[in-house]
C-alpha atoms as a PDB file:
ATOM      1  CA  UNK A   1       0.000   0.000   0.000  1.00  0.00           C
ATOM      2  CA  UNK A   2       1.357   3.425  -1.082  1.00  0.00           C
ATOM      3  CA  UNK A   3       2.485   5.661   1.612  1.00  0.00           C
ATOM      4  CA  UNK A   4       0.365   9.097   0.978  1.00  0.00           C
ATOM      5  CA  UNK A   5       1.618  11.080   3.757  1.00  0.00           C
ATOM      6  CA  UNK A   6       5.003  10.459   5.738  1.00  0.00           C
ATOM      7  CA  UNK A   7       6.347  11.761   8.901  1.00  0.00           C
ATOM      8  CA  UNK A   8       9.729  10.867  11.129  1.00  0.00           C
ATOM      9  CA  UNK A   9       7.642   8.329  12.968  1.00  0.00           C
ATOM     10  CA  UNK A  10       4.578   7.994  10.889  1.00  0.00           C
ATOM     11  CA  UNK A  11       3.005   7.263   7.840  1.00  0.00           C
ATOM     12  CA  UNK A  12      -0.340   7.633   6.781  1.00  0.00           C
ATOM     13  CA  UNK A  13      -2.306   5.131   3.925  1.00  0.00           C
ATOM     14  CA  UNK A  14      -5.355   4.442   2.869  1.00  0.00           C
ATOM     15  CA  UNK A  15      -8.163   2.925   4.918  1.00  0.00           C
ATOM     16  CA  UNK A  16      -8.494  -0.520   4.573  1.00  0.00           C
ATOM     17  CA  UNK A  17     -10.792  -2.969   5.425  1.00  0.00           C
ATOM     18  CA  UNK A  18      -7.852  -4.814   7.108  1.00  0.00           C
ATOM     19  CA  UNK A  19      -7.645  -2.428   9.440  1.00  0.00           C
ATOM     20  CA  UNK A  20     -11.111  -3.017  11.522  1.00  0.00           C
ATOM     21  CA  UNK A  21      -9.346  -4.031  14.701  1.00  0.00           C
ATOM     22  CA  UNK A  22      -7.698  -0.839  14.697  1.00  0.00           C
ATOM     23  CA  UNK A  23     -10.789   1.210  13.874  1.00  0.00           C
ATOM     24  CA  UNK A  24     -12.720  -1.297  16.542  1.00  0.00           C
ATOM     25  CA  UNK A  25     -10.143  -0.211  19.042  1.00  0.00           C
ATOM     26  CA  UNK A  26     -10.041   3.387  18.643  1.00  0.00           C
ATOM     27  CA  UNK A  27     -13.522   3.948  18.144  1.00  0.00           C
ATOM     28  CA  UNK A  28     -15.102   1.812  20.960  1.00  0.00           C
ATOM     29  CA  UNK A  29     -13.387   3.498  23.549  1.00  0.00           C
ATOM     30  CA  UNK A  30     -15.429   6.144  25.636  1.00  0.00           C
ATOM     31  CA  UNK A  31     -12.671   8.237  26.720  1.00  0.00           C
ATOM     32  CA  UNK A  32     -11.449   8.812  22.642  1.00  0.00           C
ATOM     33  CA  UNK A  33     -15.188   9.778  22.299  1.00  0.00           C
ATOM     34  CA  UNK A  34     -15.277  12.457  25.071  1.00  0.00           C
ATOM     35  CA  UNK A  35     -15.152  15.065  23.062  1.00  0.00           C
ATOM     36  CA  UNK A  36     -17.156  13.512  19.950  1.00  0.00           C
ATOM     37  CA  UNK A  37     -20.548  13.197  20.612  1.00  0.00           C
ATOM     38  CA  UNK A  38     -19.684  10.447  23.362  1.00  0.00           C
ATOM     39  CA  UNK A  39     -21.172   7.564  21.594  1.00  0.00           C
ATOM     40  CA  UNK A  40     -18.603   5.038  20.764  1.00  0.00           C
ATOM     41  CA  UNK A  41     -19.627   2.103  18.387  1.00  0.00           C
ATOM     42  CA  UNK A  42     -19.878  -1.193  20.074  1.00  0.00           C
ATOM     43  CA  UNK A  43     -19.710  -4.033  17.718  1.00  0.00           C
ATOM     44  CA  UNK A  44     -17.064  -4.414  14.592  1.00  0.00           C
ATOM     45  CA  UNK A  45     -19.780  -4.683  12.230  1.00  0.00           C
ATOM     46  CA  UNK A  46     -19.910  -0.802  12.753  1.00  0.00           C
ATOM     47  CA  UNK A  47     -15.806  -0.753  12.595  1.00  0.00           C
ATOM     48  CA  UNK A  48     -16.431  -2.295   9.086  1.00  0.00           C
ATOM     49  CA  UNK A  49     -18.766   0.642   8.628  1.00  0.00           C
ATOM     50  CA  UNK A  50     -16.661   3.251   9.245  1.00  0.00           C
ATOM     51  CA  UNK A  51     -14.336   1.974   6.709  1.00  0.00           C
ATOM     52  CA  UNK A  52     -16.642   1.158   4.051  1.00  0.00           C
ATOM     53  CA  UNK A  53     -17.889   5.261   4.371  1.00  0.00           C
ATOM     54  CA  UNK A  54     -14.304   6.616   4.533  1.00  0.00           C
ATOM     55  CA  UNK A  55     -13.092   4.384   1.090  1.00  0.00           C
ATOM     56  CA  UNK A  56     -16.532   5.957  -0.313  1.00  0.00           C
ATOM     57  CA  UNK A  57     -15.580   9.529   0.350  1.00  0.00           C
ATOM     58  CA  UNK A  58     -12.167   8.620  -0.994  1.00  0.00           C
ATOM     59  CA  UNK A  59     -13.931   7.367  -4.503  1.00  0.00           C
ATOM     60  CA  UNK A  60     -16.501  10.304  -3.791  1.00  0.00           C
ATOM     61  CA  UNK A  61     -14.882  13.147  -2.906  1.00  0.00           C
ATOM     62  CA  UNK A  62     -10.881  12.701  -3.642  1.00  0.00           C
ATOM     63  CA  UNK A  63     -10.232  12.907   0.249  1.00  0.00           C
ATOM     64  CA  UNK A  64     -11.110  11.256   2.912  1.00  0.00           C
ATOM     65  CA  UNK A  65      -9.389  10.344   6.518  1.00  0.00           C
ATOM     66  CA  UNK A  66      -6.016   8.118   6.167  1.00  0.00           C
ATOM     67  CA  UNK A  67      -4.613   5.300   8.798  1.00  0.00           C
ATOM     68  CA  UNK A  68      -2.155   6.908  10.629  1.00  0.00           C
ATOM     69  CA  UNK A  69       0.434   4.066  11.123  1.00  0.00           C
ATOM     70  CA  UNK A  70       3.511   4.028  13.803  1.00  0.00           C
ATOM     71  CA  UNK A  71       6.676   3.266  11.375  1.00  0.00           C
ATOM     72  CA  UNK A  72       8.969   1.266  14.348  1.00  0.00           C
ATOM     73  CA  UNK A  73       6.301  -0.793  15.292  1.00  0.00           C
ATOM     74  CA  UNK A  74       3.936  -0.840  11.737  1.00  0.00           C
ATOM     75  CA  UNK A  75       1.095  -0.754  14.589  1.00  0.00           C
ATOM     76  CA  UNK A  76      -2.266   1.367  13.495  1.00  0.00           C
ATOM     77  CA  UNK A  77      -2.320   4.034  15.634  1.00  0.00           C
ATOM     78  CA  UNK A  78      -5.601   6.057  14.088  1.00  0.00           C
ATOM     79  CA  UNK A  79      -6.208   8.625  11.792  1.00  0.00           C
ATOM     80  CA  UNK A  80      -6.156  11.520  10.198  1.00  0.00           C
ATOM     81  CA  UNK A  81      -6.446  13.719   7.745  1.00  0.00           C
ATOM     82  CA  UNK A  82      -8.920  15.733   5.503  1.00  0.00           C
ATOM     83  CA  UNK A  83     -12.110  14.810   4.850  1.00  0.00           C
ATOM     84  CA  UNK A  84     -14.807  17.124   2.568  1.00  0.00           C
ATOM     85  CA  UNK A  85     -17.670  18.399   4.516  1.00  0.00           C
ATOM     86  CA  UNK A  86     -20.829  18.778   2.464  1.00  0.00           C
ATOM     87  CA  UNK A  87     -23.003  19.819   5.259  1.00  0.00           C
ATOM     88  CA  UNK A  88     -23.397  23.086   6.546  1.00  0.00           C
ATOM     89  CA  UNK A  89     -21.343  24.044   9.243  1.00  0.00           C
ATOM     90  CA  UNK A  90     -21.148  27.112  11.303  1.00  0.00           C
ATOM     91  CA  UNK A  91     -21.947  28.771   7.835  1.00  0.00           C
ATOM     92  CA  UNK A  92     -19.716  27.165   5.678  1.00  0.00           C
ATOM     93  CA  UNK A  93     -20.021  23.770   3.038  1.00  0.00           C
ATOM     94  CA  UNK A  94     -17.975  22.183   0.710  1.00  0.00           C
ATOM     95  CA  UNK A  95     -14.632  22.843   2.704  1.00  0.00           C
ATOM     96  CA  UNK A  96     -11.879  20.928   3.673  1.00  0.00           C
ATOM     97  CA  UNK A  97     -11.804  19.835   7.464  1.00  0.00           C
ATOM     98  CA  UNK A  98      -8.310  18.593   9.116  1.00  0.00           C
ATOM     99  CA  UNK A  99      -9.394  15.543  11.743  1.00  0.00           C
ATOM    100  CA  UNK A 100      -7.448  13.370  14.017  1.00  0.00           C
ATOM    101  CA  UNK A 101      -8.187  10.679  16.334  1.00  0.00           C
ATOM    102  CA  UNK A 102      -5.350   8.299  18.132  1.00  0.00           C
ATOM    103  CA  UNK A 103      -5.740   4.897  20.522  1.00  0.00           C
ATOM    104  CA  UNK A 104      -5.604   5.953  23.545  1.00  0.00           C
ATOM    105  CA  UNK A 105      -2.389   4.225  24.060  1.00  0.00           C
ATOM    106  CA  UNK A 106      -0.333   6.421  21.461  1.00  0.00           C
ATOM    107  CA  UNK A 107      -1.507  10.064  23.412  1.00  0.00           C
ATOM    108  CA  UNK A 108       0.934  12.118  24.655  1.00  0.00           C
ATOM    109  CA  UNK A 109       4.011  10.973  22.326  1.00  0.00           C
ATOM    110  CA  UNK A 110       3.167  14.035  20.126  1.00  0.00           C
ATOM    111  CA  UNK A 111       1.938  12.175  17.432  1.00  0.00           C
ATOM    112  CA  UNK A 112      -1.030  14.363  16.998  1.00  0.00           C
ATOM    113  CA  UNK A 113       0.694  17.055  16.526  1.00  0.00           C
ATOM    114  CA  UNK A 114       3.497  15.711  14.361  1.00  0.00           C
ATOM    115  CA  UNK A 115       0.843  14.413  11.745  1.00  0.00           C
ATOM    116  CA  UNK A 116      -1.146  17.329  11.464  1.00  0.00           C
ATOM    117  CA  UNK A 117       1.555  19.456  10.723  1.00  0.00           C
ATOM    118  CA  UNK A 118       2.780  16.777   7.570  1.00  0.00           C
ATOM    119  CA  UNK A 119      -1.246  17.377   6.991  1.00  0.00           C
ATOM    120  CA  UNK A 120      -1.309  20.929   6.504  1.00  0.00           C
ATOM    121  CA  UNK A 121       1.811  20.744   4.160  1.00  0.00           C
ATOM    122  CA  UNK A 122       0.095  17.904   2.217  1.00  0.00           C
ATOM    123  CA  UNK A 123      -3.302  20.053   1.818  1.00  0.00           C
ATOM    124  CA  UNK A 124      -1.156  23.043   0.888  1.00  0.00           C
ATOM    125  CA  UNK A 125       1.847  21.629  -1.724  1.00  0.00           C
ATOM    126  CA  UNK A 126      -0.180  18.484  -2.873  1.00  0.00           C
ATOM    127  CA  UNK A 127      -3.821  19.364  -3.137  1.00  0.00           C
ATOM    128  CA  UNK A 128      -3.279  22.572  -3.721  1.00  0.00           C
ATOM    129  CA  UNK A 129      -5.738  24.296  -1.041  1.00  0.00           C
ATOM    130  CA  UNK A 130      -6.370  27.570  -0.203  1.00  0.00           C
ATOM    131  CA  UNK A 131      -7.699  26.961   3.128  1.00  0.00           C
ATOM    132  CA  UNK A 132      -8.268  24.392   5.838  1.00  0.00           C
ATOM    133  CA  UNK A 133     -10.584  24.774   8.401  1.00  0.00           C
ATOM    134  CA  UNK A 134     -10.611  22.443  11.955  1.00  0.00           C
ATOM    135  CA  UNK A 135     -13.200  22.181  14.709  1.00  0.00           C
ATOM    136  CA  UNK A 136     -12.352  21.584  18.787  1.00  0.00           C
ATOM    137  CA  UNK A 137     -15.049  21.008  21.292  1.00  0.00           C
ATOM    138  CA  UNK A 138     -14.328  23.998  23.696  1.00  0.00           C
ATOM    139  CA  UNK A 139     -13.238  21.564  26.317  1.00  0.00           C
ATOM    140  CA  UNK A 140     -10.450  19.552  24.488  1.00  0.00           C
ATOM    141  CA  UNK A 141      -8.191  21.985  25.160  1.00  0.00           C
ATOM    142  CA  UNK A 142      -4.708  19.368  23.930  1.00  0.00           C
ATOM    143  CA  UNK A 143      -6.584  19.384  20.353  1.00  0.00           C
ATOM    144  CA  UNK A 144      -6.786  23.381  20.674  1.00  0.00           C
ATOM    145  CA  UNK A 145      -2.941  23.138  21.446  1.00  0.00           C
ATOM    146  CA  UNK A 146      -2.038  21.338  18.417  1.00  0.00           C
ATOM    147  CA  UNK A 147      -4.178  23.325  16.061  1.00  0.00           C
ATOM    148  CA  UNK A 148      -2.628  26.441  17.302  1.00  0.00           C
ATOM    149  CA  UNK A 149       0.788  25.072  16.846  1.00  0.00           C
ATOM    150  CA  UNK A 150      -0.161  23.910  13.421  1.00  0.00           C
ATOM    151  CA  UNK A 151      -0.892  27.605  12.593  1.00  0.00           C
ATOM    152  CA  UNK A 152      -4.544  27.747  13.092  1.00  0.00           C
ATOM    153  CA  UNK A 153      -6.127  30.535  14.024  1.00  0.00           C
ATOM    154  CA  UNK A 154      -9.258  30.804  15.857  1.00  0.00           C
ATOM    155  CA  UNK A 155     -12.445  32.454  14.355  1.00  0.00           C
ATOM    156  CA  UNK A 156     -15.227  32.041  16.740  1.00  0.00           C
ATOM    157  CA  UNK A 157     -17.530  30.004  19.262  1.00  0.00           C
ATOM    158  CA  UNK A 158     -20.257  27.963  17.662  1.00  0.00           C
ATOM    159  CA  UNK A 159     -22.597  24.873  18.547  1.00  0.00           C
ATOM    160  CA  UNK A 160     -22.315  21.685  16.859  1.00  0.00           C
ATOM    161  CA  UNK A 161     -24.683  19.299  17.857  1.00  0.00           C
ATOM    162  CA  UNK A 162     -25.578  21.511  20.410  1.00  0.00           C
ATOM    163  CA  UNK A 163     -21.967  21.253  21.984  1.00  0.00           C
ATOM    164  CA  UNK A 164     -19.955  24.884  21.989  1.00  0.00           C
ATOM    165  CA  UNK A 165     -16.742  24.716  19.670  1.00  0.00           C
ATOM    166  CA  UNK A 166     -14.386  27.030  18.411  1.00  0.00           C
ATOM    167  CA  UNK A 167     -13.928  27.490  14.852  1.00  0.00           C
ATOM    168  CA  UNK A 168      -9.849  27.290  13.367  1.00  0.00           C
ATOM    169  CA  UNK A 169      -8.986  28.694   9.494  1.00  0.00           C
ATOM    170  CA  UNK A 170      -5.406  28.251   8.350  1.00  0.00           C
ATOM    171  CA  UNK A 171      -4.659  29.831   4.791  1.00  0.00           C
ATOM    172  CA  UNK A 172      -2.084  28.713   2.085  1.00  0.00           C
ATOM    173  CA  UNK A 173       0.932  31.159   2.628  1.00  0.00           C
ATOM    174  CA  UNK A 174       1.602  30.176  -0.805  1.00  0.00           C
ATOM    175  CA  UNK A 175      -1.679  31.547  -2.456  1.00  0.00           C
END
């Protein structure tokens, strides 16, 4: 499988359906959920799900979230990534949205912030964007942190699903 995105420690890939443990494992667990609606999937079936509607938007929409995989161990450690929003959000649709979601076991080795940074430089010398946008629940203040480091800036408070969250825009210095 091609390598898409690559990091000192990481590399990102396509989605496969291989790769339902590791979706089963970081998307079942509550405390990866706090800050995402809180309702983690319980059976694998809906691991296989997730897959199946990320390889669509890939077909779909050119973009869609990647496996983020550790390269010393080759252990999938979650994902990241763009994926194209077509609903309307906070006044915007049809933008690009940076995500990223880890096993609980891989937090704090900087991992977040190390792939969204290779993310943003992707979107901007690869795709060609002129903008990015991110969302962060007002209380997940480490995802705030590595926005911010990314270059993010924040534009504004806003509900989503009801649940307050600041609004981040980061625009192609080369554009």
């Amino acid at each position: 499988m091609k390598m898409i995105i690559e990091t000192e420690r990481l590399y990102f890939r396509e989605l496969l359906e291989t790769d339902v443990d590791g979706i089963f494992s970081l998307d079942s667990d509550p405390e990866v959920h706090q800050y995402l609606g809180k309702n983690p999937i319980k059976t694998s079936q809906q691991a296989k799900d997730v897959i199946s509607s990320i390889r669509k938007q890939y077909v779909d929409n050119g973009v869609g979230r990647l496996a983020i995989i550790e390269k010393e161990t080759n252990d999938f450690v979650g994902w990241g990534g763009f994926k194209l929003i077509t609903d309307l959000t906070n006044g915007h649709i049809g933008y690009h949205d940076l995500g990223y979601r880890f096993i609980k076991t891989f937090w704090g080795k900087g991992y977040a912030t190390e792939s969204s940074k290779a993310a943003v430089e992707y979107a901007f010398n690869q795709l060609k964007l002129h903008v990015i946008y991110a969302i962060a629940d007002i209380g997940n203040l480490q995802s705030q942190k590595v926005l911010k480091k990314c270059g993010f800036i924040e534009k504004g408070l806003f509900d989503y699903d009801l649940v307050p969250h600041y609004w981040f825009e980061l625009y192609n210095p080369n554009k």
